[in-house]
C-alpha atoms as a PDB file:
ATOM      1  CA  UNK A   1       0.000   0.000   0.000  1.00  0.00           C
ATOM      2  CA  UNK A   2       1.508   3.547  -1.077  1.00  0.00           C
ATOM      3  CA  UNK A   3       1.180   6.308   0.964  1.00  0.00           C
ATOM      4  CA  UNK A   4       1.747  10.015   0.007  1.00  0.00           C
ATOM      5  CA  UNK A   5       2.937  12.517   2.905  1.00  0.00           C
ATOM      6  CA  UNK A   6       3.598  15.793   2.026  1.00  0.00           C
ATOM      7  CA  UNK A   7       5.453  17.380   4.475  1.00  0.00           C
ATOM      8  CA  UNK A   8       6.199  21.820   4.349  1.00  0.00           C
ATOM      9  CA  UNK A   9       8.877  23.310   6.330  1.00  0.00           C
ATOM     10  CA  UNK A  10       8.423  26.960   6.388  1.00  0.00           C
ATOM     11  CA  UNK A  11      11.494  29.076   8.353  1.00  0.00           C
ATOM     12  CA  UNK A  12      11.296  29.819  11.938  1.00  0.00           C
ATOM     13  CA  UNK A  13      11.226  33.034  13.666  1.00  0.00           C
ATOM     14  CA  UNK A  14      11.689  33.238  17.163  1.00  0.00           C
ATOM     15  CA  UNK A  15       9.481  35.982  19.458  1.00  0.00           C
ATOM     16  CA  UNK A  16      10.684  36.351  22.387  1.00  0.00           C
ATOM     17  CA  UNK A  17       9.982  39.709  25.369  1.00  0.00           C
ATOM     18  CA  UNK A  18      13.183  39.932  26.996  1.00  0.00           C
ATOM     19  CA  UNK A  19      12.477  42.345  30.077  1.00  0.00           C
ATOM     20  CA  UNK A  20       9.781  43.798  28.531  1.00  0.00           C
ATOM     21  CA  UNK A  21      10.962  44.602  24.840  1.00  0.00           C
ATOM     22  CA  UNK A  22       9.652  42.169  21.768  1.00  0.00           C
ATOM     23  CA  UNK A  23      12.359  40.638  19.897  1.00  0.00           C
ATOM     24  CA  UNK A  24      12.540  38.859  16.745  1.00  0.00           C
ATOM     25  CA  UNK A  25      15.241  36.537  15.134  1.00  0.00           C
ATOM     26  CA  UNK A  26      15.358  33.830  12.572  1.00  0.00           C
ATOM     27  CA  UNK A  27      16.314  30.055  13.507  1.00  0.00           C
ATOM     28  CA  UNK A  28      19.662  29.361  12.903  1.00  0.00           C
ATOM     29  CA  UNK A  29      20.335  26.756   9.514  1.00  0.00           C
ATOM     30  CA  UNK A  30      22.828  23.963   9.530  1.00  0.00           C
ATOM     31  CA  UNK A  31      25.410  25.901   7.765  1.00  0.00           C
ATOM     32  CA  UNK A  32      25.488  28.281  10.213  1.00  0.00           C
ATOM     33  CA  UNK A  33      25.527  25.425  12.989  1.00  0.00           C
ATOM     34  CA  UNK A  34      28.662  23.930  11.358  1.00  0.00           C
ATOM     35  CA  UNK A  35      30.750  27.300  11.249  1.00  0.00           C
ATOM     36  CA  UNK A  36      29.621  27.882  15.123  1.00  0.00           C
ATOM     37  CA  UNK A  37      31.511  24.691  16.013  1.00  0.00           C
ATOM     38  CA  UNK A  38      34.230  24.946  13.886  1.00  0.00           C
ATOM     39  CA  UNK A  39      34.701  28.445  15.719  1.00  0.00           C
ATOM     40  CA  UNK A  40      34.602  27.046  18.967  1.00  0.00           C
ATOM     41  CA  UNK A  41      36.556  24.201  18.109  1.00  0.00           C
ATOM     42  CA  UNK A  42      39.329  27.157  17.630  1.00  0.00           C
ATOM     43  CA  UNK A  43      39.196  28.727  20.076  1.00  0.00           C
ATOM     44  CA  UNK A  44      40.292  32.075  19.523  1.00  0.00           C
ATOM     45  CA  UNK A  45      37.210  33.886  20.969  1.00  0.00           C
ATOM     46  CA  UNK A  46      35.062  33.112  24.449  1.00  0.00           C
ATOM     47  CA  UNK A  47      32.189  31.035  24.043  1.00  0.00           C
ATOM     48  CA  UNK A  48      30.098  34.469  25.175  1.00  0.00           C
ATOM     49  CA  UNK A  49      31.715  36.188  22.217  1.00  0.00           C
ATOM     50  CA  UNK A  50      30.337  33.298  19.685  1.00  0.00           C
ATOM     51  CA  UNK A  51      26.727  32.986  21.210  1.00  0.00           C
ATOM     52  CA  UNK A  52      26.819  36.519  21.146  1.00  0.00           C
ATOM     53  CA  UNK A  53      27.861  37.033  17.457  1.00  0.00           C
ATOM     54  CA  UNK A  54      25.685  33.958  16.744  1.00  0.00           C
ATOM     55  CA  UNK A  55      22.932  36.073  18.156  1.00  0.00           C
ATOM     56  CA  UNK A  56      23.253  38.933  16.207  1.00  0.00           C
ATOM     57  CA  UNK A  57      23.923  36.713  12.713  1.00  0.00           C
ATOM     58  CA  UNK A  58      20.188  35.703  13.486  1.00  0.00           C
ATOM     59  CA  UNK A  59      19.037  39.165  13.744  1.00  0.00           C
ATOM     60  CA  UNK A  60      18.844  39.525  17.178  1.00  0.00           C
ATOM     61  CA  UNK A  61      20.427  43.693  18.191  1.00  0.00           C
ATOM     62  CA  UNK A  62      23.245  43.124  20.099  1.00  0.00           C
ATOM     63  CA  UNK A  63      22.724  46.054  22.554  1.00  0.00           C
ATOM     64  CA  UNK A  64      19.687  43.413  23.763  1.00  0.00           C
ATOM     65  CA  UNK A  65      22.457  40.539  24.049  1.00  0.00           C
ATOM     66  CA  UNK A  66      24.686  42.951  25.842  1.00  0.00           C
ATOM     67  CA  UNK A  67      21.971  43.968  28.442  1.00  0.00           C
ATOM     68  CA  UNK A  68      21.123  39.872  29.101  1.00  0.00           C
ATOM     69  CA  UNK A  69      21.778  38.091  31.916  1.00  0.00           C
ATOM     70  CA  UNK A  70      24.042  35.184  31.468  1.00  0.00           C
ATOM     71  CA  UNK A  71      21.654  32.661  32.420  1.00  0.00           C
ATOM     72  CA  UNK A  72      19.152  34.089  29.961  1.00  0.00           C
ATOM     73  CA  UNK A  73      21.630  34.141  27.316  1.00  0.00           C
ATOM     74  CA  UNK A  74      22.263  30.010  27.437  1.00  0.00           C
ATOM     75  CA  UNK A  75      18.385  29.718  27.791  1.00  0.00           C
ATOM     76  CA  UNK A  76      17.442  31.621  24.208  1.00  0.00           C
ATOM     77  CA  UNK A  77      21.134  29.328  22.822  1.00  0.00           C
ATOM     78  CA  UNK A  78      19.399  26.050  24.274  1.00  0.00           C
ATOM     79  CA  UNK A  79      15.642  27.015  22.339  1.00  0.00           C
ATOM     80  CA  UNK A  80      17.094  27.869  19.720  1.00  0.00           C
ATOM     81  CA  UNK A  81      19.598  24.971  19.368  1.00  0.00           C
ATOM     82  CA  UNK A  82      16.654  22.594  20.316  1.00  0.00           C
ATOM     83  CA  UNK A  83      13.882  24.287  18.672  1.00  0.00           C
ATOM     84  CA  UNK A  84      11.772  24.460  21.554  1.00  0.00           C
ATOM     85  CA  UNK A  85       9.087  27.081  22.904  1.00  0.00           C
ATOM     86  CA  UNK A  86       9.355  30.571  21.280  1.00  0.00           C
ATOM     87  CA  UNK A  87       8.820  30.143  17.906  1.00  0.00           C
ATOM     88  CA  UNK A  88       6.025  32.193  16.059  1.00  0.00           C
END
């Protein structure tokens, strides 16, 4: 028996209020998963630094990333790496 499944993957954009302010940013795609680790693999930069300029390659402003606490900063890199809760 033959089954058709059609499946449609639109892009994800992230809505998150971070201390009262609305933010948007895309999801992150493979590529841009790939050069992340072979950045960290390096090592020339903090792992803040990366996240951070990870961040802001998503669209995210970086004045927002600056004001973040650090726990809040690995939450939104966990969702996003996960694709959990926060997507619109």
């Amino acid at each position: 028996m033959e089954m058709d499944m059609d499946m449609i993957f639109e892009r994800t954009i992230y809505k998150l209020v971070i201390y009262g302010t609305e933010v948007k940013f895309r999801a992150p795609i493979v590529k841009e998963y790939k050069a992340l680790i072979k950045k960290m693999e390096k090592g020339d930069k903090s792992e803040f630094d990366l996240m951070s300029e990870f961040l802001v390659s998503l669209g995210m402003d970086k004045k927002v990333i600056e004001e973040l606490e650090a726990s809040h900063l690995n939450e939104i890199i966990v969702m996003i790496t996960k694709g959990e809760s926060g997507k619109k």
